[in-house]
N, C-alpha and C. Protein backbone atom coordinates (compact mmCIF):
# COMPACT_ATOMS: atom_id res chain seq x y z
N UNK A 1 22.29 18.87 35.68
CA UNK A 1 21.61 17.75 35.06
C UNK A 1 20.38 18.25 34.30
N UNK A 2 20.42 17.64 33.00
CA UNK A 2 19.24 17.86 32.02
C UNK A 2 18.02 17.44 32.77
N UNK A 3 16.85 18.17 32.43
CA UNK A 3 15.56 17.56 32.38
C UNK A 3 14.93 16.89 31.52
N UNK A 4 14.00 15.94 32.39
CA UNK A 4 13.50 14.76 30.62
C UNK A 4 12.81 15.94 29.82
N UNK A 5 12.16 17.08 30.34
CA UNK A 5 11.11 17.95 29.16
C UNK A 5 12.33 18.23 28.23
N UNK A 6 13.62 18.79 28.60
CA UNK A 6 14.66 19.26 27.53
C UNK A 6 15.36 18.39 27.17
N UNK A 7 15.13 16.97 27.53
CA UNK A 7 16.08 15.68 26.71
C UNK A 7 15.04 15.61 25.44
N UNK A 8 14.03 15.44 25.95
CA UNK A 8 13.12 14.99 25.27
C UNK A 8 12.31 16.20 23.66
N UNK A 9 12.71 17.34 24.36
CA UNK A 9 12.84 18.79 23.74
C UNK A 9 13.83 18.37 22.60
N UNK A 10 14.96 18.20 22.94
CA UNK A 10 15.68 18.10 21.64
C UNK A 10 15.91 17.24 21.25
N UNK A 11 15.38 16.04 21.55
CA UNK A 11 14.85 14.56 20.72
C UNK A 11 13.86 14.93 19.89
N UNK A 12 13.20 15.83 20.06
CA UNK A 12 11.63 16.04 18.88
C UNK A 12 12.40 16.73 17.88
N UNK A 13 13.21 18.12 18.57
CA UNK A 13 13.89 18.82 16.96
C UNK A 13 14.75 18.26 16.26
N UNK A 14 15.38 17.33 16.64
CA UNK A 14 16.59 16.63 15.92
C UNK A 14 15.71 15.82 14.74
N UNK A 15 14.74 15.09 15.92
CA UNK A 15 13.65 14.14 14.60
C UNK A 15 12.63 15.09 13.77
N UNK A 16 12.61 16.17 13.83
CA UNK A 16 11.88 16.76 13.01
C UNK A 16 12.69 17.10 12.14
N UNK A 17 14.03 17.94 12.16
CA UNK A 17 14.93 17.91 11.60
C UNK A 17 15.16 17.39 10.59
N UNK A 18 15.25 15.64 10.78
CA UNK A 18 15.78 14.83 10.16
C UNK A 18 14.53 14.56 9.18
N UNK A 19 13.27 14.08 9.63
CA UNK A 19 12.06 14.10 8.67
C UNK A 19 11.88 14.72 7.76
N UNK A 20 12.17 16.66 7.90
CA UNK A 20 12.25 17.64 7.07
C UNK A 20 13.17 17.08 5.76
N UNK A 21 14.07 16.80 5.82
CA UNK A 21 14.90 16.44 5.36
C UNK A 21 14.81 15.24 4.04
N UNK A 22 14.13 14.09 5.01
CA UNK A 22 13.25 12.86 4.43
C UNK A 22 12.51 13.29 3.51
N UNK A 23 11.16 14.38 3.61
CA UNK A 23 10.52 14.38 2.86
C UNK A 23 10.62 14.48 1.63
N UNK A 24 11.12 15.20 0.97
CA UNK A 24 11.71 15.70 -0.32
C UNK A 24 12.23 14.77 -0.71
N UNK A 25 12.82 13.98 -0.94
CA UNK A 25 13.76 12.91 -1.34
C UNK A 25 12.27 11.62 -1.04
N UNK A 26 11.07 11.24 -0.45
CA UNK A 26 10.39 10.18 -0.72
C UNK A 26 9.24 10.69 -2.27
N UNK A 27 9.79 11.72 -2.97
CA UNK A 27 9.52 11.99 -3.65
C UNK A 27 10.70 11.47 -4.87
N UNK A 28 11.55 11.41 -4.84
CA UNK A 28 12.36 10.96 -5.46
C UNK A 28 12.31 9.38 -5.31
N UNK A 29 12.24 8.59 -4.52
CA UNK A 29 11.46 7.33 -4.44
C UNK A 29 10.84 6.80 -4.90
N UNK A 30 9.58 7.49 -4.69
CA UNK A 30 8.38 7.06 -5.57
C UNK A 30 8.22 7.45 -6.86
N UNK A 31 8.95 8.35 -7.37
CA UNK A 31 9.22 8.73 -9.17
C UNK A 31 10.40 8.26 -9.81
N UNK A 32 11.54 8.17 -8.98
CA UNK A 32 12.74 7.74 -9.57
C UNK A 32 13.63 8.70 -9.89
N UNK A 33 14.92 8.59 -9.68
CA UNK A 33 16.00 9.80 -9.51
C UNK A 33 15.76 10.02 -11.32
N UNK A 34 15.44 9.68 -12.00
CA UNK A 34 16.01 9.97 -13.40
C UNK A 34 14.64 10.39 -14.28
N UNK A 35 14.58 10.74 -15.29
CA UNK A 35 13.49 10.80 -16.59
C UNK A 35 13.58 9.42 -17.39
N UNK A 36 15.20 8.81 -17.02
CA UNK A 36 15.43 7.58 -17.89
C UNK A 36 14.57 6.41 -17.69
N UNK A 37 14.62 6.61 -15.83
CA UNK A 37 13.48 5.63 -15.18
C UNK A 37 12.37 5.89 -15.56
N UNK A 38 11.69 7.09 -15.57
CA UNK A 38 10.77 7.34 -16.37
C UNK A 38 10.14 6.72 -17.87
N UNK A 39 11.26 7.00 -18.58
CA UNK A 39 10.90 6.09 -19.85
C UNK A 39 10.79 4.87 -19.83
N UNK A 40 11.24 4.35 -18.46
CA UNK A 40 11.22 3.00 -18.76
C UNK A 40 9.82 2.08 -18.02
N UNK A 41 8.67 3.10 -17.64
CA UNK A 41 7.90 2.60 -17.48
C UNK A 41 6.67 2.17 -17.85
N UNK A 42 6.02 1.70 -17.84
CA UNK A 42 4.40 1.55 -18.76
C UNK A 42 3.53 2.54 -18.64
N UNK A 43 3.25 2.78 -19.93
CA UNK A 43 1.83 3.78 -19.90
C UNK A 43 0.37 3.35 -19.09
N UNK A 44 -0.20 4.28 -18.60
CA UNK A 44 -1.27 3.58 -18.28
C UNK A 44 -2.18 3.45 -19.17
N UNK A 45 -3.17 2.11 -18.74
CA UNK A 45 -4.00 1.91 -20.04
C UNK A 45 -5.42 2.34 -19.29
N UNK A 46 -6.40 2.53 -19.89
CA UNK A 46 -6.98 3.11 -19.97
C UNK A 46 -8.24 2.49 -19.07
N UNK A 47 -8.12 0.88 -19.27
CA UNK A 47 -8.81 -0.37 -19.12
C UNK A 47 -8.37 -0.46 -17.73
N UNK A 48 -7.35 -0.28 -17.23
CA UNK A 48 -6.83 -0.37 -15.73
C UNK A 48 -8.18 -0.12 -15.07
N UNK A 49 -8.36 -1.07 -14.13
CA UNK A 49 -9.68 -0.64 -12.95
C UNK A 49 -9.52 0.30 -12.44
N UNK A 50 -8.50 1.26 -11.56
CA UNK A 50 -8.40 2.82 -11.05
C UNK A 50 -8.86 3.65 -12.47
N UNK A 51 -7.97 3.25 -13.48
CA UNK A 51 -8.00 4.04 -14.28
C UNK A 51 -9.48 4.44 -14.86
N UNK A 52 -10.22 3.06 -14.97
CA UNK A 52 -11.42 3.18 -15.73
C UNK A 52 -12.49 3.73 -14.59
N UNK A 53 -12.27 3.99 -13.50
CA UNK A 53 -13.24 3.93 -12.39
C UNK A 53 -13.06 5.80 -12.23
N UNK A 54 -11.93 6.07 -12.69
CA UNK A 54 -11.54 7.47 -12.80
C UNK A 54 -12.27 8.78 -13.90
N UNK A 55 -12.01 7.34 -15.12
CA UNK A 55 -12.57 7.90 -16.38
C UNK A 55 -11.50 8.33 -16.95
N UNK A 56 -9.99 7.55 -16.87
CA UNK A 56 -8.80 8.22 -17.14
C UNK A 56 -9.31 7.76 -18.95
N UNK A 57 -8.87 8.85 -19.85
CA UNK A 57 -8.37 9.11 -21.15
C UNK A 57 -7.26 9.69 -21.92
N UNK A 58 -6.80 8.88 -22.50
CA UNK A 58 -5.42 9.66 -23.21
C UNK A 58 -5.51 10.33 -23.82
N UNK A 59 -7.18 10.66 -24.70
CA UNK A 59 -7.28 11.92 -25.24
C UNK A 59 -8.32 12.67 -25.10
N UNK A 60 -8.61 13.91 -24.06
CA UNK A 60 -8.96 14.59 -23.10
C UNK A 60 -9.87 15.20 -23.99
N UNK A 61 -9.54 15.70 -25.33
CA UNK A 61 -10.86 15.99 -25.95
C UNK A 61 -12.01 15.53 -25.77
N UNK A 62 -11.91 13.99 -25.92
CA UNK A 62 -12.99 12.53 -26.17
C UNK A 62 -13.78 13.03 -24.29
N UNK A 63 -13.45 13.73 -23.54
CA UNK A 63 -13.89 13.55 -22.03
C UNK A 63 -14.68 14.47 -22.10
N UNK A 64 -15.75 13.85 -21.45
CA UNK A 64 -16.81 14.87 -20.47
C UNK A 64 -16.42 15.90 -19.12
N UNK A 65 -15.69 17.08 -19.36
CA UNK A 65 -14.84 17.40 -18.52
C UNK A 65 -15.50 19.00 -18.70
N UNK A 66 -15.03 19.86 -17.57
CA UNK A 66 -15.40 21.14 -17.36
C UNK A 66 -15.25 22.27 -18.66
N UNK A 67 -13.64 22.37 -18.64
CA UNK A 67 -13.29 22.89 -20.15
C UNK A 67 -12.58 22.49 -20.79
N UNK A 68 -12.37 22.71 -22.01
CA UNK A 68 -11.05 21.97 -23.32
C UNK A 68 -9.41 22.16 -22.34
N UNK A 69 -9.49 23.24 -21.65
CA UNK A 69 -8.03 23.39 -21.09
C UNK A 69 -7.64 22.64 -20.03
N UNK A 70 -8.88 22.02 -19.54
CA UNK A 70 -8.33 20.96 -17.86
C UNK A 70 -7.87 19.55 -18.60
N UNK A 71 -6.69 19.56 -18.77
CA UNK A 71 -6.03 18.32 -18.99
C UNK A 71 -4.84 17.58 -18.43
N UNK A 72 -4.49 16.76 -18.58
CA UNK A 72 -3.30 16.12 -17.53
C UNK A 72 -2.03 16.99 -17.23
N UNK A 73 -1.85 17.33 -18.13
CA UNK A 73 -0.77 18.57 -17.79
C UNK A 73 -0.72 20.00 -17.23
N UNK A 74 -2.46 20.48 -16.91
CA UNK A 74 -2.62 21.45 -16.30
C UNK A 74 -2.96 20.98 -14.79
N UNK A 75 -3.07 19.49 -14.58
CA UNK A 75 -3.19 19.26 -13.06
C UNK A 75 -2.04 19.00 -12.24
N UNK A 76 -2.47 19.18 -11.06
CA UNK A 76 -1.32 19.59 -10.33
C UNK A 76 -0.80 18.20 -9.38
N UNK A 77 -1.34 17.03 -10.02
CA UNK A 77 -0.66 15.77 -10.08
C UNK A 77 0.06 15.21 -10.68
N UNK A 78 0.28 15.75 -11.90
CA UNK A 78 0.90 15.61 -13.13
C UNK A 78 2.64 16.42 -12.93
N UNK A 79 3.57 15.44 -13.41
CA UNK A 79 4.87 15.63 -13.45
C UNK A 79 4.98 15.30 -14.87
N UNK A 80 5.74 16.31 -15.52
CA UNK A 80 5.46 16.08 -17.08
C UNK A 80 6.99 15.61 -17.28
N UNK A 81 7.11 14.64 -17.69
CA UNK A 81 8.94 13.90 -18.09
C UNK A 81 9.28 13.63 -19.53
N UNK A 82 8.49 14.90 -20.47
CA UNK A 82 8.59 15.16 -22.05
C UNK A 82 8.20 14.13 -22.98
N UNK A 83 7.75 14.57 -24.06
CA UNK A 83 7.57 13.73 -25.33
C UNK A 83 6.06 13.77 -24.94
N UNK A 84 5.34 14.33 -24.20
CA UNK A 84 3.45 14.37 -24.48
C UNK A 84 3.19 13.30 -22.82
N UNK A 85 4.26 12.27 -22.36
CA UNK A 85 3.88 11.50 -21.19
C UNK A 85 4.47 12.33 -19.64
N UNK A 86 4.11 11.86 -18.94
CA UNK A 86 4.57 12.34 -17.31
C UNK A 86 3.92 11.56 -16.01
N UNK A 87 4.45 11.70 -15.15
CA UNK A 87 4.25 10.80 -13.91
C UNK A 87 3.04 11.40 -13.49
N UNK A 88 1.89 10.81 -12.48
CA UNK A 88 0.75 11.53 -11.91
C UNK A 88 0.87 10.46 -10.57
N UNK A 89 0.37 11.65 -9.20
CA UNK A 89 0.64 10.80 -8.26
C UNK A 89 -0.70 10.19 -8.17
N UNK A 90 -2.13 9.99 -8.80
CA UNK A 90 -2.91 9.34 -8.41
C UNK A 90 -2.47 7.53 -9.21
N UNK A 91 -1.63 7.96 -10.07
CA UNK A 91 -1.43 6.27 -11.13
C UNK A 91 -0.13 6.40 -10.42
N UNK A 92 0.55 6.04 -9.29
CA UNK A 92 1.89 5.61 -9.10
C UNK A 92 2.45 4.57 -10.26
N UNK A 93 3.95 5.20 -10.71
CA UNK A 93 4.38 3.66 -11.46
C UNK A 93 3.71 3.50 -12.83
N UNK A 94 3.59 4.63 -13.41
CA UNK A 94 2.31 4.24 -14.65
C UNK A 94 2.39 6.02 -15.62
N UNK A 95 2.83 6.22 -16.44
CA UNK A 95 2.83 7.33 -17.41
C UNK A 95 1.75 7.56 -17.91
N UNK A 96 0.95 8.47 -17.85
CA UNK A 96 -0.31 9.15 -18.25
C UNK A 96 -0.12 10.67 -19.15
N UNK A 97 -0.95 10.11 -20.20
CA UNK A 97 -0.85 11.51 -21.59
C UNK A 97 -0.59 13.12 -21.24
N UNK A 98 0.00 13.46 -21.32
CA UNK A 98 -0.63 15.28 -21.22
C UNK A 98 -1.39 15.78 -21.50
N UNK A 99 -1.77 14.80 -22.64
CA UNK A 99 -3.13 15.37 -23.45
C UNK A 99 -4.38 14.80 -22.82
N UNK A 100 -3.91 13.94 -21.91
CA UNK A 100 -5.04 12.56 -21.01
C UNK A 100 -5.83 13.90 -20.34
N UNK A 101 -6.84 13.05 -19.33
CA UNK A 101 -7.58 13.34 -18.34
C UNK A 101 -8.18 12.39 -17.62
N UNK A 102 -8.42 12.41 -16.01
CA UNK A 102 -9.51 11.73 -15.64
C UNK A 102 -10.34 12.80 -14.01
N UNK A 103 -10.98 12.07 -13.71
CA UNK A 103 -11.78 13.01 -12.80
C UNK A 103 -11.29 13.68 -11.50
N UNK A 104 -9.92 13.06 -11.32
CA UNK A 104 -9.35 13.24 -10.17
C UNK A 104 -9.05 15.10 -10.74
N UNK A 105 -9.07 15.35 -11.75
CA UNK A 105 -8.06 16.77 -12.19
C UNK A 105 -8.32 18.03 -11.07
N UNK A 106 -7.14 18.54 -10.91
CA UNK A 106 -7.38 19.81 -9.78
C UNK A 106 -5.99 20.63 -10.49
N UNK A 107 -6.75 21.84 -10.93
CA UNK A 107 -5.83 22.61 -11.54
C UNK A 107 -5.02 23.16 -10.52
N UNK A 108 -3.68 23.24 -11.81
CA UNK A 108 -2.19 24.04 -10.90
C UNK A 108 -2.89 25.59 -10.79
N UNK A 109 -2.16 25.60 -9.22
CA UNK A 109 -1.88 26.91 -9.11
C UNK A 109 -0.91 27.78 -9.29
């Protein structure tokens, strides 16, 4: 007869297992299996309260920012889904410039 420490032992790896698993794919969730979904969503505007509280800009020149090169597409929130727009996980649901910026930026490594 099993013990609860080893029932319970391989109740944690099975569910870790399975979580491992989960994670990767709630990324696909929250962006959408496609680029098509992508296109089909709204840009963010600029006026948005996160956005404006951020200092988000679609054109990163116009920003008071560290250097000319920290821009939406060099941060490492930024999912670029072509044509100059891409997903960012601080604007869920909302396409932001490549050329944009706002204060959240933390360059890729």
């Amino acid at each position: 007869m099993k013990s609860k420490i080893q029932k319970s032992r391989r109740q944690f790896l099975r569910n870790s297992a399975g979580g491992a698993v989960l994670i990767p794919l709630s990324g696909l969730l929250t962006y959408g299996f496609s680029t098509s979904a992508a296109a089909q969503m709204p840009k963010l505007d600029p006026a948005d309260p996160l956005a404006a509280g951020l200092k988000y800009t679609e054109d990163g020149a116009s920003a008071a920012r560290a250097t000319p090169a920290d821009d939406c597409a060099g941060c490492m929130q930024y999912e670029d889904k072509g044509d100059g727009w891409g997903l960012c996980k601080i604007f869920p649901g909302k396409l932001v410039a490549g050329k944009g910026w706002c204060s959240a930026y933390v360059k890729k490594v």
